[in-house]
PDB file of N, CA and C in Angstrom:
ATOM      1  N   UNK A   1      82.415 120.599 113.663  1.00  0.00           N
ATOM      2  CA  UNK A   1      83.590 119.749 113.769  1.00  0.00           C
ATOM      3  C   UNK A   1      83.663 118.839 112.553  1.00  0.00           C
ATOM      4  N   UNK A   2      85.055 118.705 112.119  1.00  0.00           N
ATOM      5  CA  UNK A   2      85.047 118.095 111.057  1.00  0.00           C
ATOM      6  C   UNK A   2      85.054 116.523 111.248  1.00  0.00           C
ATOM      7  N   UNK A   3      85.544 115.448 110.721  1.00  0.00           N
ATOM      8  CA  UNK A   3      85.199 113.872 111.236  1.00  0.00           C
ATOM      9  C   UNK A   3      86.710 113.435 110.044  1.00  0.00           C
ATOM     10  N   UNK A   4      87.336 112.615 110.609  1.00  0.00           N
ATOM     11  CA  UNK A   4      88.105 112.105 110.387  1.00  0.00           C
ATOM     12  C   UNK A   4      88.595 110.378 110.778  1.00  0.00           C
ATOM     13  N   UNK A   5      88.773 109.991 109.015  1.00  0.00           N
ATOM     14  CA  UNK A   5      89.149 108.863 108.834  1.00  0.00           C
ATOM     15  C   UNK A   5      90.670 108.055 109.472  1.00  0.00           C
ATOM     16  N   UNK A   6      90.755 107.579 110.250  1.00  0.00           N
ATOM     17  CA  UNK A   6      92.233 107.142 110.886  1.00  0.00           C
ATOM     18  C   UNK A   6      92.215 105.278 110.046  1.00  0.00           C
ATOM     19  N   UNK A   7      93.155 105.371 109.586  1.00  0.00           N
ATOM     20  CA  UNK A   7      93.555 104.139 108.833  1.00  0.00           C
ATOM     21  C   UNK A   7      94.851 103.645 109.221  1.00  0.00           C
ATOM     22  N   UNK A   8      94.828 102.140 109.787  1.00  0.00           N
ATOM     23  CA  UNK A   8      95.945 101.810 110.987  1.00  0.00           C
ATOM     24  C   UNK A   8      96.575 101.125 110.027  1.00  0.00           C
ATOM     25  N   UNK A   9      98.114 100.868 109.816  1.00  0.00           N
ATOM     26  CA  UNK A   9      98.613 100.203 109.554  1.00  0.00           C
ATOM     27  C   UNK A   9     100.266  99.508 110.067  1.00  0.00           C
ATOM     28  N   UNK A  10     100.109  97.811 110.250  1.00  0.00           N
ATOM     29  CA  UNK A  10     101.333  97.744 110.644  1.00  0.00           C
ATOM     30  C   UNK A  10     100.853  97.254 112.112  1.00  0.00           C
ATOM     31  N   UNK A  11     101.745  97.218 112.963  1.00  0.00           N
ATOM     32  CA  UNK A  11     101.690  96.751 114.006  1.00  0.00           C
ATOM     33  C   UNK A  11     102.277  95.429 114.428  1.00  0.00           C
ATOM     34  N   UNK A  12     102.583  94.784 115.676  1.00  0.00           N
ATOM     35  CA  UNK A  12     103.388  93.934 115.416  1.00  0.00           C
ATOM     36  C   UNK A  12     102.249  92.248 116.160  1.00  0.00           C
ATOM     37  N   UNK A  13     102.658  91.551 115.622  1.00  0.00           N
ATOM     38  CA  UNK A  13     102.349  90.024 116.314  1.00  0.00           C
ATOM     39  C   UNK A  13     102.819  90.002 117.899  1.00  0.00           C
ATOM     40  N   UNK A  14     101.347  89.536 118.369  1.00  0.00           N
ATOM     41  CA  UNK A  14     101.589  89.797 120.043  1.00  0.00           C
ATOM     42  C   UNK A  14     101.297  88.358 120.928  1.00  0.00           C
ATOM     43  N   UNK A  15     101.703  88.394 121.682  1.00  0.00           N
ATOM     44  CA  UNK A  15     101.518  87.152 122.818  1.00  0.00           C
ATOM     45  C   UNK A  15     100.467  87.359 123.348  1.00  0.00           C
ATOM     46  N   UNK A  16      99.335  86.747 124.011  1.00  0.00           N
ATOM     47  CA  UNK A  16      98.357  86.612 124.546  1.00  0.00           C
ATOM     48  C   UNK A  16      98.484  87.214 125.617  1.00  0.00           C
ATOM     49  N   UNK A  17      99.433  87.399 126.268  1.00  0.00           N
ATOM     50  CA  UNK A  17      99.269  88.724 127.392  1.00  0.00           C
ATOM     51  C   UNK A  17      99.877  90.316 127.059  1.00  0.00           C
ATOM     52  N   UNK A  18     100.742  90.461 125.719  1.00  0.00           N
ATOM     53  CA  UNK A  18     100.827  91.270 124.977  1.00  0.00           C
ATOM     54  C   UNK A  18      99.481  92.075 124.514  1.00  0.00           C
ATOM     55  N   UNK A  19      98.645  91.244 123.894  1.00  0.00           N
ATOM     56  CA  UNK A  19      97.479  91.464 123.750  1.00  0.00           C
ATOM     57  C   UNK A  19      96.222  91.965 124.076  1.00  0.00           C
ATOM     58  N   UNK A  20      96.308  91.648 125.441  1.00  0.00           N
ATOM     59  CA  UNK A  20      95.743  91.769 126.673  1.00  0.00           C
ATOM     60  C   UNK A  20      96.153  93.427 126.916  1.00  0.00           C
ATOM     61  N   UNK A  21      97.388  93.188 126.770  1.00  0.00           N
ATOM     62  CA  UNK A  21      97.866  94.933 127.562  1.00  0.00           C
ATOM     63  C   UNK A  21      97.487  95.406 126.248  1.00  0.00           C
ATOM     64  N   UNK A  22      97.621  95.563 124.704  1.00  0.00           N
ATOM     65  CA  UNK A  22      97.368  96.461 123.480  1.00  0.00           C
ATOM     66  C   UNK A  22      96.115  96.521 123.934  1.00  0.00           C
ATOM     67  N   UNK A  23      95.347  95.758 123.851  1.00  0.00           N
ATOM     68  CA  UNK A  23      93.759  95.939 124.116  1.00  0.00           C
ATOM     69  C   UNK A  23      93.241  96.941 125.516  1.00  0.00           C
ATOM     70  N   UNK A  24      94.102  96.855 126.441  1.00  0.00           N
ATOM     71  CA  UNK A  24      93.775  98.278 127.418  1.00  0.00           C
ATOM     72  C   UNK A  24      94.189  99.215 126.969  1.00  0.00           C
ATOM     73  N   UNK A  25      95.652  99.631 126.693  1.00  0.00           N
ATOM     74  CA  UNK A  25      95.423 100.784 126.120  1.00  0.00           C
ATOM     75  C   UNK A  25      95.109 101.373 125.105  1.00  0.00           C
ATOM     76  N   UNK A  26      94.316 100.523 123.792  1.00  0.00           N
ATOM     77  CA  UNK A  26      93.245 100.983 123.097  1.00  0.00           C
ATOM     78  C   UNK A  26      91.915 101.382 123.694  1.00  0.00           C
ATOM     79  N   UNK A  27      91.528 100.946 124.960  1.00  0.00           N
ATOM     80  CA  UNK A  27      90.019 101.217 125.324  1.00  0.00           C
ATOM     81  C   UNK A  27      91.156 102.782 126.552  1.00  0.00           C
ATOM     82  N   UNK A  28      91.815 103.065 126.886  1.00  0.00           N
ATOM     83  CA  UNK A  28      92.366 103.980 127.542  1.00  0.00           C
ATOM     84  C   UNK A  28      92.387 104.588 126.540  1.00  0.00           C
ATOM     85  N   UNK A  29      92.841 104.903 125.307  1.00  0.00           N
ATOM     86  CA  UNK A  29      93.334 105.968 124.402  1.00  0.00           C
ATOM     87  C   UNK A  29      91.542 106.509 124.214  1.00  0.00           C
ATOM     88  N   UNK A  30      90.492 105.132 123.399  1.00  0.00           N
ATOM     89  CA  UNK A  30      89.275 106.277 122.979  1.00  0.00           C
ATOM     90  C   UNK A  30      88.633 106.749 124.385  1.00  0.00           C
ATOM     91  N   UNK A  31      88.974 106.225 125.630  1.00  0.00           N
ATOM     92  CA  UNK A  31      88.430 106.758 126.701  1.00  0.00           C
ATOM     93  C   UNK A  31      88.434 108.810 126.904  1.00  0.00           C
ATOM     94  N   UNK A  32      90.323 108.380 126.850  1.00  0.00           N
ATOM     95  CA  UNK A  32      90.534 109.844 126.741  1.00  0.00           C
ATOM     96  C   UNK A  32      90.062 110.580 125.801  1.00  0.00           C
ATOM     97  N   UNK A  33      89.848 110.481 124.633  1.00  0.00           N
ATOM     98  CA  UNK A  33      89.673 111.228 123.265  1.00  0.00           C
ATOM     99  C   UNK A  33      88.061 111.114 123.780  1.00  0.00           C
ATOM    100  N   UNK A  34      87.011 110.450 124.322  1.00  0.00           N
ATOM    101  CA  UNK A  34      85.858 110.631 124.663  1.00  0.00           C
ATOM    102  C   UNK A  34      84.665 110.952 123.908  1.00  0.00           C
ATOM    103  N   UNK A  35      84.033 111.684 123.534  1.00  0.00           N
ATOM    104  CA  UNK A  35      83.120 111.730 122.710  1.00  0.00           C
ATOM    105  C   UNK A  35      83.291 111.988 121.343  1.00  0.00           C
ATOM    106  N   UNK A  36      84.578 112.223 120.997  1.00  0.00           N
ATOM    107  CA  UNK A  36      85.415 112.292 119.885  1.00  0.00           C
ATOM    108  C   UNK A  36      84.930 111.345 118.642  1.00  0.00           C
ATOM    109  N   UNK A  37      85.293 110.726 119.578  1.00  0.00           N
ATOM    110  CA  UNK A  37      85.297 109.192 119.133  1.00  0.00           C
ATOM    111  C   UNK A  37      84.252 108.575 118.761  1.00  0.00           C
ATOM    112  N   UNK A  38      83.613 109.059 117.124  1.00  0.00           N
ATOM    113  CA  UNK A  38      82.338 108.876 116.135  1.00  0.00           C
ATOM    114  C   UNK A  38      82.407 107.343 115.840  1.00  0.00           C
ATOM    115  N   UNK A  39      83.323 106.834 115.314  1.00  0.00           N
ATOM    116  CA  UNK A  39      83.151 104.964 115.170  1.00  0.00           C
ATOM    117  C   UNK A  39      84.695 104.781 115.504  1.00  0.00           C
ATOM    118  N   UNK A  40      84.805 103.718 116.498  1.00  0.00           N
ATOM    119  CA  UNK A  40      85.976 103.152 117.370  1.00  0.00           C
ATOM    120  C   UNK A  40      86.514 102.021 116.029  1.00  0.00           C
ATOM    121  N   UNK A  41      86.024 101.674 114.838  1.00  0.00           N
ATOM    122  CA  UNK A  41      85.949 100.916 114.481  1.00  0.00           C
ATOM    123  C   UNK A  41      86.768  99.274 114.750  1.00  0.00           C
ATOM    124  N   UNK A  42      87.487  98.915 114.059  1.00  0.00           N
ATOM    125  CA  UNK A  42      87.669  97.539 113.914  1.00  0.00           C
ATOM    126  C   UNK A  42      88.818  96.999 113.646  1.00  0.00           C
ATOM    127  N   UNK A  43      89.774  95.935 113.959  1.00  0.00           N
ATOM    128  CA  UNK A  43      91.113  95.469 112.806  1.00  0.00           C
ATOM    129  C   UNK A  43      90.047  95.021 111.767  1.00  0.00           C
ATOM    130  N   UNK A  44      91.199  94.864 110.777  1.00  0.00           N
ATOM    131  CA  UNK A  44      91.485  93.899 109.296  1.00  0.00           C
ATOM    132  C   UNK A  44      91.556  93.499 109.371  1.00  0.00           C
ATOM    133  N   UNK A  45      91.200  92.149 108.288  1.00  0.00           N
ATOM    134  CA  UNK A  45      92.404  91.160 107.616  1.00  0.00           C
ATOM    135  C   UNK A  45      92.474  91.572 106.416  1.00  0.00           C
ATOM    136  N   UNK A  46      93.707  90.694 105.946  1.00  0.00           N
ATOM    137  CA  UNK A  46      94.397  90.903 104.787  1.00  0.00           C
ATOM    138  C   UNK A  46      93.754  91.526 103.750  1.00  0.00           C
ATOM    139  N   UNK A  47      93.571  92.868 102.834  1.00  0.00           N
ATOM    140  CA  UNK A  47      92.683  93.018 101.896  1.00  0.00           C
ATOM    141  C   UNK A  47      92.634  92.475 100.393  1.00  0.00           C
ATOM    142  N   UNK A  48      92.038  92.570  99.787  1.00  0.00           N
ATOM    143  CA  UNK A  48      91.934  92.249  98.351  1.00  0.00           C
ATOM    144  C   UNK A  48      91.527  93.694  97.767  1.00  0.00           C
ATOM    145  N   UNK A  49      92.475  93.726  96.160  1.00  0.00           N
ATOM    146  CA  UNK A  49      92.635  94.934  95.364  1.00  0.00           C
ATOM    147  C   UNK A  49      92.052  95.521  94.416  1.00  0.00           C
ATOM    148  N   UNK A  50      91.237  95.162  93.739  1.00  0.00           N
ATOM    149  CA  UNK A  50      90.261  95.334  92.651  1.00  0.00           C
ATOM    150  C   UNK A  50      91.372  96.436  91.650  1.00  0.00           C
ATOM    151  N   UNK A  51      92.124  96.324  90.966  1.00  0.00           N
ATOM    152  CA  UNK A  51      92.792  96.763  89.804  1.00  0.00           C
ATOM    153  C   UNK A  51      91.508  97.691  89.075  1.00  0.00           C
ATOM    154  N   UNK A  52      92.130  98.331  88.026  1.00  0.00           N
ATOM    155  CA  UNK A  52      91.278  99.503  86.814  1.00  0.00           C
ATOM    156  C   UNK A  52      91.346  98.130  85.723  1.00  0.00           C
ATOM    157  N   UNK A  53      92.010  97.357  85.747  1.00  0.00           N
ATOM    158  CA  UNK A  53      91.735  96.829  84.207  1.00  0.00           C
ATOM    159  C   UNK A  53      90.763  94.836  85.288  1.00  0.00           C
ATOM    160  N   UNK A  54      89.973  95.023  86.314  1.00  0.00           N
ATOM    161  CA  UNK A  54      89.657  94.330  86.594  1.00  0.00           C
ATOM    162  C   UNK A  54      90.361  92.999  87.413  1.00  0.00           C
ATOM    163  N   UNK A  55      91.259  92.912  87.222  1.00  0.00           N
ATOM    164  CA  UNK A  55      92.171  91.610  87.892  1.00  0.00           C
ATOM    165  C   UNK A  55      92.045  92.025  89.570  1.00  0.00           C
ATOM    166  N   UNK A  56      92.466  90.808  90.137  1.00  0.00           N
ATOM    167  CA  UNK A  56      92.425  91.015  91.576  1.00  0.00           C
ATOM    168  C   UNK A  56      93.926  90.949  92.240  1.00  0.00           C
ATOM    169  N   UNK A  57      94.174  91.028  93.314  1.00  0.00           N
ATOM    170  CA  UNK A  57      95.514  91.287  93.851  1.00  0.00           C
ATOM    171  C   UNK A  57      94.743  91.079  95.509  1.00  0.00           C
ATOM    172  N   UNK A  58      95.344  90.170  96.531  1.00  0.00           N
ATOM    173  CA  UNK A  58      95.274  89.525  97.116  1.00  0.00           C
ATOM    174  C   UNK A  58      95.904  89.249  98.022  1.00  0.00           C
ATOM    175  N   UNK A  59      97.175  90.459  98.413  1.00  0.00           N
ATOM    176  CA  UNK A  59      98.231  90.584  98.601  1.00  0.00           C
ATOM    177  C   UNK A  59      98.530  91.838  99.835  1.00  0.00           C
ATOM    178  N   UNK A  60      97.237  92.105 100.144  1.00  0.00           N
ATOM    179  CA  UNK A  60      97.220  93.527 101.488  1.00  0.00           C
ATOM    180  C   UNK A  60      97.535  94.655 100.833  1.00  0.00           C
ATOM    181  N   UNK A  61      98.316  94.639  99.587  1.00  0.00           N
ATOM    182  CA  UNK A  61      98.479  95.771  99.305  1.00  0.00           C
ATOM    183  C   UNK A  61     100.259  96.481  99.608  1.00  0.00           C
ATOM    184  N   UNK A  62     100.424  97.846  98.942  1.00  0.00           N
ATOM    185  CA  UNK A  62     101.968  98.306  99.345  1.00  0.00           C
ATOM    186  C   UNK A  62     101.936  98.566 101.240  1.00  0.00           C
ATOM    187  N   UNK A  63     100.723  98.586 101.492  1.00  0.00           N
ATOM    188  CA  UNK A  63     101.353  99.176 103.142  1.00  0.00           C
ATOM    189  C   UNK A  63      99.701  98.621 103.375  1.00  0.00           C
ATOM    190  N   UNK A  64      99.872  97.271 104.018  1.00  0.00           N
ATOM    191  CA  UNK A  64      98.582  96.797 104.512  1.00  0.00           C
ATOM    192  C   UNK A  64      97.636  97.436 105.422  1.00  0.00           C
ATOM    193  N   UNK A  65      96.545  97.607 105.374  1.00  0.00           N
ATOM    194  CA  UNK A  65      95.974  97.823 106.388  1.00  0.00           C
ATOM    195  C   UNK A  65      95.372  97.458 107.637  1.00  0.00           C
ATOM    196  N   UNK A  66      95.657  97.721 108.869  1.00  0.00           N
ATOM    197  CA  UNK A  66      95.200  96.846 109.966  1.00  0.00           C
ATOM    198  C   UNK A  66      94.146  97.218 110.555  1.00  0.00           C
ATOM    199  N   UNK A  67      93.321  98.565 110.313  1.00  0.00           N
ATOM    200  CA  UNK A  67      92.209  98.539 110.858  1.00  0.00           C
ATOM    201  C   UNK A  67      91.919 100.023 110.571  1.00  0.00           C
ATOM    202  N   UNK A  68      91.097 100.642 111.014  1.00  0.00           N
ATOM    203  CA  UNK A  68      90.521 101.806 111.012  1.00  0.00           C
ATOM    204  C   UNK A  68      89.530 102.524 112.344  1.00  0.00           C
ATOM    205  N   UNK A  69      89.044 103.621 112.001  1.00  0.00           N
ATOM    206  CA  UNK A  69      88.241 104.450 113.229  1.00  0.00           C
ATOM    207  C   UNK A  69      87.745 105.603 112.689  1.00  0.00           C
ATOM    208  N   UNK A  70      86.827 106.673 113.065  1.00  0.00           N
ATOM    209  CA  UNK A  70      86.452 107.786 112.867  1.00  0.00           C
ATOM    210  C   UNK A  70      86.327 108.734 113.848  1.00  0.00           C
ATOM    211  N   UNK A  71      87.158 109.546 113.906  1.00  0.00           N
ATOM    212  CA  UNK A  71      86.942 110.380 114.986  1.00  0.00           C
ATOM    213  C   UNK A  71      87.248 112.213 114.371  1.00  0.00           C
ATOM    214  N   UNK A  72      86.250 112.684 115.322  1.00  0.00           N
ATOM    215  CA  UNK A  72      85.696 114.197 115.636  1.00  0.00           C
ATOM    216  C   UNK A  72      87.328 115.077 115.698  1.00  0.00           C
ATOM    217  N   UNK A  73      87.138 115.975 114.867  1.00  0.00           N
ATOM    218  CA  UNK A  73      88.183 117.147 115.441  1.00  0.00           C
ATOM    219  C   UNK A  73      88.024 118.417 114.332  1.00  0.00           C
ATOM    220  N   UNK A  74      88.513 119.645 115.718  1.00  0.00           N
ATOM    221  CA  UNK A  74      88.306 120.614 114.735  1.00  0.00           C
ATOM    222  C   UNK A  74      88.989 120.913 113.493  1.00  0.00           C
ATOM    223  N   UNK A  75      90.014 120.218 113.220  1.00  0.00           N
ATOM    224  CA  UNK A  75      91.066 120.787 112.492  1.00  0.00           C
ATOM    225  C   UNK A  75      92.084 119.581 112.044  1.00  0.00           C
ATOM    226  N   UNK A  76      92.884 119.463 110.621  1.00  0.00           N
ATOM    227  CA  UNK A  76      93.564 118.806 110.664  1.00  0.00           C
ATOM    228  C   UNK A  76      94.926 118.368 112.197  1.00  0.00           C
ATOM    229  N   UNK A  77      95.090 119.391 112.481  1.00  0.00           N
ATOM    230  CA  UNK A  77      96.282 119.795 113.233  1.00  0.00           C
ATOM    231  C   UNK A  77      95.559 118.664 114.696  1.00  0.00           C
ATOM    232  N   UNK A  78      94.347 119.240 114.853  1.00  0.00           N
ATOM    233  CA  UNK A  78      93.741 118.167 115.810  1.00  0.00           C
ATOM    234  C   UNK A  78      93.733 117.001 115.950  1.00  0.00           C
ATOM    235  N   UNK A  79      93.057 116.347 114.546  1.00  0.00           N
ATOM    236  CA  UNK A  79      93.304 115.404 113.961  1.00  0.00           C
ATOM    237  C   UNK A  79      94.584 114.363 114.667  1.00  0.00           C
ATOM    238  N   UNK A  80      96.047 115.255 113.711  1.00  0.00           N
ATOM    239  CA  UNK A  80      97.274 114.645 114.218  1.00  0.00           C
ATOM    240  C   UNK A  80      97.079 114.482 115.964  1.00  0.00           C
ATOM    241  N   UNK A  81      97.174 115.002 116.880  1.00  0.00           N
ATOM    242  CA  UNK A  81      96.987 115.267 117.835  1.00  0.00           C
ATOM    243  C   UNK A  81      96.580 113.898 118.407  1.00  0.00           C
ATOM    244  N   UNK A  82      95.568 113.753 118.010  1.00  0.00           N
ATOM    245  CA  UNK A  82      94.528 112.556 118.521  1.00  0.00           C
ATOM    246  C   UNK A  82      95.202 111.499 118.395  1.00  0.00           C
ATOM    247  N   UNK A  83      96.088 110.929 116.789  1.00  0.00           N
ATOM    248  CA  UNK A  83      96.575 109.674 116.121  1.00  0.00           C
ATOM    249  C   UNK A  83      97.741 109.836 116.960  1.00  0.00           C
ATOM    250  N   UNK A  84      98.675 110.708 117.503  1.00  0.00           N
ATOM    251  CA  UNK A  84      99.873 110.561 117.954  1.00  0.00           C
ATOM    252  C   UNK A  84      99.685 109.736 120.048  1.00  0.00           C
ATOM    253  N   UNK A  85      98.400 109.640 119.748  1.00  0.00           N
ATOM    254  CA  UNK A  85      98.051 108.925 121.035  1.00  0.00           C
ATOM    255  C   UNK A  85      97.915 107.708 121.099  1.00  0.00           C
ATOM    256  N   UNK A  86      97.839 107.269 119.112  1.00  0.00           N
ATOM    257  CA  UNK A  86      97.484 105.955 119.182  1.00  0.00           C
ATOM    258  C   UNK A  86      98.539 104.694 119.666  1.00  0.00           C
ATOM    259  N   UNK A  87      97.802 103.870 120.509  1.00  0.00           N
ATOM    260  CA  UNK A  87      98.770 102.860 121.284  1.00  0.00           C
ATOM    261  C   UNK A  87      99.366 102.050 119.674  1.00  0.00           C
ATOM    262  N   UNK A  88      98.670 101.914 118.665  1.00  0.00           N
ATOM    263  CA  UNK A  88      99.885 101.423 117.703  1.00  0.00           C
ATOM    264  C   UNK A  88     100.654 101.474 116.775  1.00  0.00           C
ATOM    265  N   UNK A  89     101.183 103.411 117.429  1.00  0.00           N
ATOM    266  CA  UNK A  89     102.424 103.400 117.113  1.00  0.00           C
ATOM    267  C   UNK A  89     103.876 102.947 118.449  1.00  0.00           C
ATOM    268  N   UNK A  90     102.936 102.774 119.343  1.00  0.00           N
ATOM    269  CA  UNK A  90     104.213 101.863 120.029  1.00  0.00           C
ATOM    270  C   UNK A  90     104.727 100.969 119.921  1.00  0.00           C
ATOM    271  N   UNK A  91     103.634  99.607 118.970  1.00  0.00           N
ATOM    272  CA  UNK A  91     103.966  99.016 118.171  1.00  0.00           C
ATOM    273  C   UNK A  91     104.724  98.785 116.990  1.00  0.00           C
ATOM    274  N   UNK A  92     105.019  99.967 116.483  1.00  0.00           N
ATOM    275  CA  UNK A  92     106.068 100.491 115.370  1.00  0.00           C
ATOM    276  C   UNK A  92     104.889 100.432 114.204  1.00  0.00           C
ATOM    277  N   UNK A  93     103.327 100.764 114.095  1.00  0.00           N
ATOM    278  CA  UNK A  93     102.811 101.088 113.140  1.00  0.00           C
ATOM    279  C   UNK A  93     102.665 102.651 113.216  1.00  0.00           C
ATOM    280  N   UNK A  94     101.546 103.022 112.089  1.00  0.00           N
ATOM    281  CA  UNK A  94     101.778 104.255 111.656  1.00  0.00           C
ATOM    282  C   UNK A  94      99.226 104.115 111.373  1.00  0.00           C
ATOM    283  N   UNK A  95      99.834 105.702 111.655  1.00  0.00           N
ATOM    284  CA  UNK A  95      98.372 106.083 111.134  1.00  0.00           C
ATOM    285  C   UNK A  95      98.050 106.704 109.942  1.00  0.00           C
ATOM    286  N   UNK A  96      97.201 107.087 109.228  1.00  0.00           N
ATOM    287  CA  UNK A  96      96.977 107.461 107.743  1.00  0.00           C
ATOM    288  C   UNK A  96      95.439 108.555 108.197  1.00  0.00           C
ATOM    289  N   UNK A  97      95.569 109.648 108.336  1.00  0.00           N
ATOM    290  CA  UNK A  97      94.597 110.247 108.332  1.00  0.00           C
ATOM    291  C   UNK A  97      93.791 110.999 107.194  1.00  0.00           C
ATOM    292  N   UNK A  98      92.793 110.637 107.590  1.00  0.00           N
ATOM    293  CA  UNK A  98      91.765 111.723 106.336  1.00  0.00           C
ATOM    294  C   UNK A  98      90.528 112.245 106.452  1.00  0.00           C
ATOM    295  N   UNK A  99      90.108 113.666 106.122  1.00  0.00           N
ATOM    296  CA  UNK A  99      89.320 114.357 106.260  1.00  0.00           C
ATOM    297  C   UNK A  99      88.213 113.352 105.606  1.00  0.00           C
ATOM    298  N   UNK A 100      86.348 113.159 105.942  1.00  0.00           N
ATOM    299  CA  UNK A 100      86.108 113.077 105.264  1.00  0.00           C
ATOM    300  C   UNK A 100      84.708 114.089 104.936  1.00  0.00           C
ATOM    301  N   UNK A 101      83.538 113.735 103.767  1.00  0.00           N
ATOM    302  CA  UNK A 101      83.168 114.771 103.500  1.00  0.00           C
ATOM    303  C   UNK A 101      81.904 114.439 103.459  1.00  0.00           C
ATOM    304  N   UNK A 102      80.598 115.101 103.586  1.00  0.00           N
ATOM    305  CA  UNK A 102      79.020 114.434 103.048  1.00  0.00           C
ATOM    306  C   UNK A 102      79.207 114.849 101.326  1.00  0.00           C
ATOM    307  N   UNK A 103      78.627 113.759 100.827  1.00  0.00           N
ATOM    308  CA  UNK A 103      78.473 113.960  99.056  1.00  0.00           C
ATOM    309  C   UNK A 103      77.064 115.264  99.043  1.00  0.00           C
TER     310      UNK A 103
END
């Protein structure tokens, strides 16, 4: 099985009982996906950019990132499969998937 990078971005500002409900059905979504589910990982905050000519940028970036995860699947196609479960695109964010690889 291959292992795949899910990179969250977006999502919206929630109310404390908003919150409450995103946070169940994040522990419902890796429930279902089940052993899949190699690192559940974490939100973000805001990132910082490290430029090629050294300068910094401080700014999240063109499409910020809000968090990430790693999860198991056979196949790209799987992959999608899994992210189209994620509770935040009900939020109106988006996922960024990627294969990754041992060096």
């Amino acid at each position: 099985m291959a292992q795949f990078l899910f990179v969250y971005h977006g999502g919206g500002k929630n109310s404390p009982e908003e919150a409450e409900a995103a946070i169940a059905a994040w522990e419902r979504w890796f429930t279902e996906i089940g052993s899949d589910v190699i690192d559940a990982g974490k939100p973000v905050g805001l990132s910082t950019t490290v430029m090629s000519d050294g300068s910094v940028v401080n700014n999240g970036g063109s499409n910020p990132v809000a968090g990430y995860g790693v999860f198991s699947a056979k196949s790209l196609d799987e992959a999608i499969s899994i992210a189209r479960g994620c509770p935040l695109l009900d939020d109106g964010g988006s996922v960024e998937i990627a294969e990754t690889f041992d060096p």
